[in-house]
C-alpha atoms as a PDB file:
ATOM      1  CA  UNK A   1     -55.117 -15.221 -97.873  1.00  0.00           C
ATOM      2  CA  UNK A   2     -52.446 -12.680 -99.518  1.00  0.00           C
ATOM      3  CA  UNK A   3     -49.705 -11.509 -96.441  1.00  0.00           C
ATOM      4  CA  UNK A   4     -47.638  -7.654 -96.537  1.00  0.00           C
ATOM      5  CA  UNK A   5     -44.520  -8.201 -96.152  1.00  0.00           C
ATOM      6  CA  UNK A   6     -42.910  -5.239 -93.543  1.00  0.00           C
ATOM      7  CA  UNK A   7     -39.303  -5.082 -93.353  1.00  0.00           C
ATOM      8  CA  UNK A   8     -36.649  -3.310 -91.835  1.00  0.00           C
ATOM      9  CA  UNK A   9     -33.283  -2.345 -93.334  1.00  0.00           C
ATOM     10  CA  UNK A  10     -29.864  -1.599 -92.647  1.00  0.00           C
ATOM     11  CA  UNK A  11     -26.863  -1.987 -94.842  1.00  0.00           C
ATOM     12  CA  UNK A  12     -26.564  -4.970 -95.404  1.00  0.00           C
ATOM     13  CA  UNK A  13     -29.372  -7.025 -97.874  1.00  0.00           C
ATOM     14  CA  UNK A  14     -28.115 -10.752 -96.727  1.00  0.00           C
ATOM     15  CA  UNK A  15     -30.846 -11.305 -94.036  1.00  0.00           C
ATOM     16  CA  UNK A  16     -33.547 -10.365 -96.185  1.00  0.00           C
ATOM     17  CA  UNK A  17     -32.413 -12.744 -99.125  1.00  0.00           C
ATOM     18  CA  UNK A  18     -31.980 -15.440 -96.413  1.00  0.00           C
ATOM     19  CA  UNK A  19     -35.964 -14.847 -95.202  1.00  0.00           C
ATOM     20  CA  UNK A  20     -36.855 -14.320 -98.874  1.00  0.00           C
ATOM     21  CA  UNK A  21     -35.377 -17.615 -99.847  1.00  0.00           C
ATOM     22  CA  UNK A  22     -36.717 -19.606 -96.286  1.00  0.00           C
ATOM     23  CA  UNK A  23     -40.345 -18.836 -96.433  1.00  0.00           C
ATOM     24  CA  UNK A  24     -41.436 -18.555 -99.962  1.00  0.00           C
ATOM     25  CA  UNK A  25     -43.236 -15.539-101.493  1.00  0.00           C
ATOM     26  CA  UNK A  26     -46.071 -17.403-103.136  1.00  0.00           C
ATOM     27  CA  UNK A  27     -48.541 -15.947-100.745  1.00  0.00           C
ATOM     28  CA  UNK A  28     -46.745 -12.651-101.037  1.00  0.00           C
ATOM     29  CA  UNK A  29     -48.429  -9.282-102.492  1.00  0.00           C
ATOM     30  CA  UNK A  30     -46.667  -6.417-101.222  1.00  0.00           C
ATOM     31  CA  UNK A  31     -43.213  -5.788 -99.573  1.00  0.00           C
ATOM     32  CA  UNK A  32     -42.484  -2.812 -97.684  1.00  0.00           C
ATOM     33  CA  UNK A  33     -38.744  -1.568 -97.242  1.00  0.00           C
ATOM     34  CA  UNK A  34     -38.017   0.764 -94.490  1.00  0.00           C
ATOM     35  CA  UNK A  35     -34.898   2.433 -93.802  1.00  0.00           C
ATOM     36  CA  UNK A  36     -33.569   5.708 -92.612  1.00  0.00           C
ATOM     37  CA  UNK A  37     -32.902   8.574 -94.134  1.00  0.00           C
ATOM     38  CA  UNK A  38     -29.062   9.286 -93.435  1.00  0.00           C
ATOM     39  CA  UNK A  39     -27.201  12.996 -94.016  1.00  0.00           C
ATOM     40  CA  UNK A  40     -24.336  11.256 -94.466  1.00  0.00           C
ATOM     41  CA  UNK A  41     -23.207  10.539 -98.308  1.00  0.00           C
ATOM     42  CA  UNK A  42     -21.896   7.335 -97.628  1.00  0.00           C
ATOM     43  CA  UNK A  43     -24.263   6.087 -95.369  1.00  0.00           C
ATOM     44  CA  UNK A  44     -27.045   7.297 -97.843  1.00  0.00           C
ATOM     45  CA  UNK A  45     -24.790   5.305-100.616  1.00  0.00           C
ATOM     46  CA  UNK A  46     -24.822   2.460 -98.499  1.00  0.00           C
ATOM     47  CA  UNK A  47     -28.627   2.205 -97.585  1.00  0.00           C
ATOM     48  CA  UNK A  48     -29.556   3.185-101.320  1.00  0.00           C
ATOM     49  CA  UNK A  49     -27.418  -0.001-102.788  1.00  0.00           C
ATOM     50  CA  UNK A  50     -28.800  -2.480 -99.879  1.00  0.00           C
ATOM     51  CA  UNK A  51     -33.097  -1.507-101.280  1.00  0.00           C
ATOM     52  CA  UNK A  52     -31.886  -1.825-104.775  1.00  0.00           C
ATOM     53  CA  UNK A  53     -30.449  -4.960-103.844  1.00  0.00           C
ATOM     54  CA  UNK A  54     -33.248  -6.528-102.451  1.00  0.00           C
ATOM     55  CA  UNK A  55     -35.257  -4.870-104.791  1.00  0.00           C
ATOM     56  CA  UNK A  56     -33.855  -6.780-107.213  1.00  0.00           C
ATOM     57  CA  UNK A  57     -34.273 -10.013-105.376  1.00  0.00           C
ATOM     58  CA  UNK A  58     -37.575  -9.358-104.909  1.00  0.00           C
ATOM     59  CA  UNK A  59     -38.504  -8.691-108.383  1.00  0.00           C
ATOM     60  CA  UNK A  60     -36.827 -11.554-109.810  1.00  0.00           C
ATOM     61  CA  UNK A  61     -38.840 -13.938-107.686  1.00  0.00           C
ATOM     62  CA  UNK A  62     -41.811 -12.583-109.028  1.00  0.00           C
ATOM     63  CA  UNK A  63     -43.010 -10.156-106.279  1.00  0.00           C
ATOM     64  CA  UNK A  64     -45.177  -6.862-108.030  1.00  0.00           C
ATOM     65  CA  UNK A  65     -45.339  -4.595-105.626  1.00  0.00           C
ATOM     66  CA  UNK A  66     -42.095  -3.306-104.067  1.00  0.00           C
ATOM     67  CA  UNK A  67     -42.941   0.055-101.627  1.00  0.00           C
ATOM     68  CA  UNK A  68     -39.370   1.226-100.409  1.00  0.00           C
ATOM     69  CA  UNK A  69     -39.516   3.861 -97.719  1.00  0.00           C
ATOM     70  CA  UNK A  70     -36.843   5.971 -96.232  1.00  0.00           C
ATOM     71  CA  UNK A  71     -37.643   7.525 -92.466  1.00  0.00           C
ATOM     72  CA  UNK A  72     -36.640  10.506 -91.125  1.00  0.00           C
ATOM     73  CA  UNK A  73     -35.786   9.958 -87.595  1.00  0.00           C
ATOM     74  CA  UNK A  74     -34.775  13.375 -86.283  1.00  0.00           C
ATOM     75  CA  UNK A  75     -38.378  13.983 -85.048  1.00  0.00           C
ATOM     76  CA  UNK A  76     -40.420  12.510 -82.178  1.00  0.00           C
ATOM     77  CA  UNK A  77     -41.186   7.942 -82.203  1.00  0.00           C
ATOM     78  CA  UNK A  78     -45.037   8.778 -82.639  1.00  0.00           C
ATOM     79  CA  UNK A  79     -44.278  11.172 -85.967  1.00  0.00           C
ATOM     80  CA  UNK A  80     -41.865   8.221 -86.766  1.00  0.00           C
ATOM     81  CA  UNK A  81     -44.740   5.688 -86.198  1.00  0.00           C
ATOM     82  CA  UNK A  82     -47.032   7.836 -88.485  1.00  0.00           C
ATOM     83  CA  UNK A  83     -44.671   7.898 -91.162  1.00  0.00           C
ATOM     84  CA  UNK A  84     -44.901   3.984 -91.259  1.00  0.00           C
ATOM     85  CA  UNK A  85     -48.989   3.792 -90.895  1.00  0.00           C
ATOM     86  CA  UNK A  86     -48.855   6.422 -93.504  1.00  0.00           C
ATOM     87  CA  UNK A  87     -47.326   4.044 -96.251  1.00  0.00           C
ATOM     88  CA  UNK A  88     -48.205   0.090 -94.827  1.00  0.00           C
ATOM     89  CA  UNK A  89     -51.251  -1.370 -96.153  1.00  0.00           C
ATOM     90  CA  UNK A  90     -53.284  -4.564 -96.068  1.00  0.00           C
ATOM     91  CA  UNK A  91     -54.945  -6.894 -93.505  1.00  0.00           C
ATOM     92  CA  UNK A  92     -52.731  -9.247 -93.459  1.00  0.00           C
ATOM     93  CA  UNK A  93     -49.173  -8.297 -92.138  1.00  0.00           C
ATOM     94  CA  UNK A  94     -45.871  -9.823 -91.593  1.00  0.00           C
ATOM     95  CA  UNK A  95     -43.044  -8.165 -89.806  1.00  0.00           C
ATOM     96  CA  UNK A  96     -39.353  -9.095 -89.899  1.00  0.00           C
ATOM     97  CA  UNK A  97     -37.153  -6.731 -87.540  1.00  0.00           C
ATOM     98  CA  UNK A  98     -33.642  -7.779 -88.864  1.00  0.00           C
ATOM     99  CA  UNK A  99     -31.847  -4.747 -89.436  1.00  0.00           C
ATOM    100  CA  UNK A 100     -31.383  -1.390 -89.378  1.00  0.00           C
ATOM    101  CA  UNK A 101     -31.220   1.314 -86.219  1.00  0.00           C
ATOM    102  CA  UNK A 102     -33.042   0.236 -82.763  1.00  0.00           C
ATOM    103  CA  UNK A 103     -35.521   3.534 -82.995  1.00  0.00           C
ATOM    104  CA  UNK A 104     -36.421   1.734 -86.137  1.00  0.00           C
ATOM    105  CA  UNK A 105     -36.904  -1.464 -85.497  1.00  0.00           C
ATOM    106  CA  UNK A 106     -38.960   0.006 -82.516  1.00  0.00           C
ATOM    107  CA  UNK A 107     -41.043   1.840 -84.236  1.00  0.00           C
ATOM    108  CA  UNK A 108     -42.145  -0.850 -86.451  1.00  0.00           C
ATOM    109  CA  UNK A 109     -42.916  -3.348 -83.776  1.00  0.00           C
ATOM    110  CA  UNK A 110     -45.207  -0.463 -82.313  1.00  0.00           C
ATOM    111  CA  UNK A 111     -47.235   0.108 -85.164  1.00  0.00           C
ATOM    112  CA  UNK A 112     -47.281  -3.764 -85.331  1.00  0.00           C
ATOM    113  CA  UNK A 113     -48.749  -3.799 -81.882  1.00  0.00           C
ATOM    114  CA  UNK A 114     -51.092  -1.237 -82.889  1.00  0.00           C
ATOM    115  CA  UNK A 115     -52.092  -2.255 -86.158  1.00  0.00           C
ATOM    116  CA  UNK A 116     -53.482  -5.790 -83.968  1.00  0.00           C
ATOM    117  CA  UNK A 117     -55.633  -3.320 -81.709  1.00  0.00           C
ATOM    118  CA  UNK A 118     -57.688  -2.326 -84.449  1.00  0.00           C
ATOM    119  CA  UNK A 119     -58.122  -6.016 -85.944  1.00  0.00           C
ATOM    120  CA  UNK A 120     -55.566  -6.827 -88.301  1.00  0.00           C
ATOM    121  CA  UNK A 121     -53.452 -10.070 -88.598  1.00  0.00           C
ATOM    122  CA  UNK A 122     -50.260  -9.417 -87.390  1.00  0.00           C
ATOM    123  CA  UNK A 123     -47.233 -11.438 -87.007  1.00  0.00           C
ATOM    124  CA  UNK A 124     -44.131 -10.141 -85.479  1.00  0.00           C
ATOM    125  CA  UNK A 125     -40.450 -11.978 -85.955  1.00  0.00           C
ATOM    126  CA  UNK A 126     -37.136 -11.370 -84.906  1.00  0.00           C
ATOM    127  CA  UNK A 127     -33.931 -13.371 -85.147  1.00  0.00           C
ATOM    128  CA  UNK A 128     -30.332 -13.827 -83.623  1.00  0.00           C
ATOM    129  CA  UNK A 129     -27.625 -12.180 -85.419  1.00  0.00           C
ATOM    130  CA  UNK A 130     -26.190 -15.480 -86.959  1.00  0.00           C
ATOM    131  CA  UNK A 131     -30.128 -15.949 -87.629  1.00  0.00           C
ATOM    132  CA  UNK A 132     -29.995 -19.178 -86.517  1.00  0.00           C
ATOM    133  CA  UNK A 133     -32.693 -18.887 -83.812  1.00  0.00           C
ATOM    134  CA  UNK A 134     -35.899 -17.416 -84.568  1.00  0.00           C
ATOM    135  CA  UNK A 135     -38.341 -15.525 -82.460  1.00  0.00           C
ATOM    136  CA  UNK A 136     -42.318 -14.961 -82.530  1.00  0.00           C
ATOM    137  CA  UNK A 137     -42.795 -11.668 -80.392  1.00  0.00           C
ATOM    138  CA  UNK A 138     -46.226 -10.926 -78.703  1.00  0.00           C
ATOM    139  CA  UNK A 139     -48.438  -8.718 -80.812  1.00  0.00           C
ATOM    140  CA  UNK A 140     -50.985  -7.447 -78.447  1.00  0.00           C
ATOM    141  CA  UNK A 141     -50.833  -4.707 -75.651  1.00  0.00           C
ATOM    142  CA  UNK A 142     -51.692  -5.894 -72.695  1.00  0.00           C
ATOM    143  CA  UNK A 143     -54.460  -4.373 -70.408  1.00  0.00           C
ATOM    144  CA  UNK A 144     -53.889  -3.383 -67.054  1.00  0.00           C
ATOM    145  CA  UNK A 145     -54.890  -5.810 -64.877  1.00  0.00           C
ATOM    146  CA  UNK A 146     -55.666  -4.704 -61.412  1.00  0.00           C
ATOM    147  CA  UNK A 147     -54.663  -6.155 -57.614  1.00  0.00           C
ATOM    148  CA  UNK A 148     -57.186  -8.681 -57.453  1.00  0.00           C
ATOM    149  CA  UNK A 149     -55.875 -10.657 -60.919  1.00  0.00           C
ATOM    150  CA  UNK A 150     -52.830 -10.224 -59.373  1.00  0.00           C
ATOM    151  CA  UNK A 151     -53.790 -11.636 -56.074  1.00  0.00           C
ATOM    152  CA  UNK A 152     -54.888 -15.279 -58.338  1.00  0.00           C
ATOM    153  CA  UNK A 153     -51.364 -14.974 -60.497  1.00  0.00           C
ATOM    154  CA  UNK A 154     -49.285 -15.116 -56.894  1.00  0.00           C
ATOM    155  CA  UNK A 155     -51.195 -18.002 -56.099  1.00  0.00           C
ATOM    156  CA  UNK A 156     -50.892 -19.919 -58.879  1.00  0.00           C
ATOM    157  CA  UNK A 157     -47.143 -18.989 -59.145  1.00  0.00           C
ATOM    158  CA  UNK A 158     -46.039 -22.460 -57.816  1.00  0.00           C
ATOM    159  CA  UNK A 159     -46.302 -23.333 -60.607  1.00  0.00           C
ATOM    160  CA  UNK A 160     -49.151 -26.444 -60.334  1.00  0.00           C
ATOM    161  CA  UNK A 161     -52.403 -27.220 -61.685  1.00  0.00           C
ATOM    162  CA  UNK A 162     -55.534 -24.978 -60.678  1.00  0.00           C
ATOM    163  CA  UNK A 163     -58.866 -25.682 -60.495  1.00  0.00           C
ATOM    164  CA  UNK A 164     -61.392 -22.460 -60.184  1.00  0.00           C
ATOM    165  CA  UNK A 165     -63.315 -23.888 -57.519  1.00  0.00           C
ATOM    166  CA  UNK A 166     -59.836 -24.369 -55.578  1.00  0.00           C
ATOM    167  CA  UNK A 167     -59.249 -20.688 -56.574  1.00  0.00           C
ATOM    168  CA  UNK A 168     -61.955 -19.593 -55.246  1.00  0.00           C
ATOM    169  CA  UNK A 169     -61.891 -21.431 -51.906  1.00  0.00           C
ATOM    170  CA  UNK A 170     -58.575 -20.399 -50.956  1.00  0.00           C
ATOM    171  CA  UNK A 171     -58.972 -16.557 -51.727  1.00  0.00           C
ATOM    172  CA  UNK A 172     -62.832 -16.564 -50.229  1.00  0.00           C
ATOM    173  CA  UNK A 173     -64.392 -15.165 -53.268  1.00  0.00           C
ATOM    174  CA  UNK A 174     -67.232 -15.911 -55.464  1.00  0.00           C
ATOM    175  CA  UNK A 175     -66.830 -18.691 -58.240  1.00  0.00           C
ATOM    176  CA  UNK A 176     -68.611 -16.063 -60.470  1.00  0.00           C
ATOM    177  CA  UNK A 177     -66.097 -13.404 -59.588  1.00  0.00           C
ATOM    178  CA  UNK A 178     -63.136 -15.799 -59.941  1.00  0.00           C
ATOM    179  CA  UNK A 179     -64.353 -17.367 -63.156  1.00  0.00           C
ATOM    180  CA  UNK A 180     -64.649 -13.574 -64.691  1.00  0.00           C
ATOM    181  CA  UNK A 181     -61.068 -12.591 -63.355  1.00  0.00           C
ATOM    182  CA  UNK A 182     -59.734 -16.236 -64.498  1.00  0.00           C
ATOM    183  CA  UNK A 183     -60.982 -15.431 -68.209  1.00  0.00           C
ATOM    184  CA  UNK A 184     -59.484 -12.150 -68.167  1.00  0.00           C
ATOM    185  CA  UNK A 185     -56.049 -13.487 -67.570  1.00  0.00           C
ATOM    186  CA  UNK A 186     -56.232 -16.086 -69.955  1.00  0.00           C
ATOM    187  CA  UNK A 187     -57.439 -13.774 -72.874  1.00  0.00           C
ATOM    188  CA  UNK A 188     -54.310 -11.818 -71.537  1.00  0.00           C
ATOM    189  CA  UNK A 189     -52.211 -14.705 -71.857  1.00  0.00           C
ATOM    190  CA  UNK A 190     -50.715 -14.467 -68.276  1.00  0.00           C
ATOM    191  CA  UNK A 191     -52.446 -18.346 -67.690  1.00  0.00           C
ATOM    192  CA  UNK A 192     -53.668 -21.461 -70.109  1.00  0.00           C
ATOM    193  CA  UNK A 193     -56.307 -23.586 -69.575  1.00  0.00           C
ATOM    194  CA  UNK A 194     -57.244 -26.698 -70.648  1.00  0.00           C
ATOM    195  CA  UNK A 195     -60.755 -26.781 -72.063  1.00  0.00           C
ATOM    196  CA  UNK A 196     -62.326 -29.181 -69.791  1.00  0.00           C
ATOM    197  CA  UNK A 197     -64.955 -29.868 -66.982  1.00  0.00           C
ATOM    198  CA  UNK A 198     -63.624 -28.935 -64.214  1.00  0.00           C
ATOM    199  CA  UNK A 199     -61.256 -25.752 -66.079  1.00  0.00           C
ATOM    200  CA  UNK A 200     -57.981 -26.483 -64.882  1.00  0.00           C
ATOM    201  CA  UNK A 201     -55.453 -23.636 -65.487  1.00  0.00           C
ATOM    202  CA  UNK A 202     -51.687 -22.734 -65.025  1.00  0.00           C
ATOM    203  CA  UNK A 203     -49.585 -19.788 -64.855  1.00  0.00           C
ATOM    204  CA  UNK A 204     -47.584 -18.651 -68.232  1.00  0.00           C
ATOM    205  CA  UNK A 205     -43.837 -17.481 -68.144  1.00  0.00           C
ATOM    206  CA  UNK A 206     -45.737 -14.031 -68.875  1.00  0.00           C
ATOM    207  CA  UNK A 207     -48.081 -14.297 -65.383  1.00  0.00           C
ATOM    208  CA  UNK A 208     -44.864 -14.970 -63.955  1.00  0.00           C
ATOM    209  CA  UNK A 209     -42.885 -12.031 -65.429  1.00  0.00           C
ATOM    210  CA  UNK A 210     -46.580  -9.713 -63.577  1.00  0.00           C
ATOM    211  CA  UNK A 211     -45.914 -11.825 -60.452  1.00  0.00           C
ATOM    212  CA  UNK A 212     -42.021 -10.968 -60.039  1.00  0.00           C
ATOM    213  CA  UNK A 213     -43.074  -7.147 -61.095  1.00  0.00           C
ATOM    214  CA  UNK A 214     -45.664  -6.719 -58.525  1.00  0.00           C
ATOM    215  CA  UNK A 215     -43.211  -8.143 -55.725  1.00  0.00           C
ATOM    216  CA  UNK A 216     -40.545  -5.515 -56.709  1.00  0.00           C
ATOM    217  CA  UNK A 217     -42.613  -2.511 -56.194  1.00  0.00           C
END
């Protein structure tokens, strides 16, 4: 399956060779190139030479379809978001947030997130600035999850194994109930289970993060 290529710029092209080079473009069949669109002559000058650049690098290893995009960014994030859904196509889309002004880089990883609501395959990836260290950031928005999911999260924040039958015992509700409120966490990602007989399940680093937000409030 073909991947999009999303990218975002700032003056410098180095990162992007270094990704180019790392994972391969054989799969590739578009690249998008976003930057900003500066006032400023030599900031424009700058940002102009940096997508010719990697323009150039991209062409020469054989990727066709180059979409470069410049942003303006004195207007509200959503009309900023729009601009980037108005360009970015394809089902299958990769997202590198390496350079380039925060607002930017924000705005990308929201239409990311929102691209995955409405079923396409999205991955999202940042990097340290020595990009030595590379990170896979969550794609989906998580639902609201009310007190009673919650209520199973703070008791399953000691971190052990849970069984739902346990669950249920110590917070004197149904197994039905439990097991319903148990599989929306997990789709959530705020617990993993092991697929077995009994369903054992533990809280995630993200349940915790809920936990430690509910207790502050």
């Amino acid at each position: 399956m073909s991947v999009n290529l999303v990218f975002g710029l700032g003056f410098t092209s180095e990162y992007i060779i270094r990704i180019i080079a790392n994972r391969g473009i054989s799969d590739v069949k578009e690249v998008y190139l976003f930057s900003v669109w500066n006032v400023d002559e030599f900031r424009k000058r700058q940002s102009e030479e940096t997508i010719n650049t990697v323009m150039k690098v991209l062409s020469a290893a054989g990727v066709k379809e180059i979409r470069p995009k410049y942003l303006n960014i004195d207007t509200t994030f959503d009309d900023i978001v729009l601009q980037i859904a108005e360009v970015v196509r394809g089902e299958n889309l990769e997202f590198y947030l390496i350079g380039g002004m925060r607002v930017l880089n924000l705005a990308l990883y929201y239409y990311a997130m929102l691209a995955q609501q409405v079923g396409k395959k999205v991955k999202i990836l940042s990097f340290t600035e020595d990009m030595e260290k590379r990170y896979e950031l969550p794609a989906k928005i998580p639902r609201k999850i009310g007190e009673n999911h919650v209520e199973i999260l703070r008791l399953m924040s000691d971190e052990k194994d849970w069984e739902i039958e346990n669950i249920s015992k110590q917070l004197g509700k149904s197994l039905s109930t439990i097991s319903k409120q148990i599989s929306d966490l997990e789709e959530e990602n705020y617990i993993e289970c092991k697929l077995k007989k009994p369903k054992i399940c533990r809280i995630t680093n993200l349940g915790k993060i809920i936990v430690e937000l509910a207790n502050s409030s």
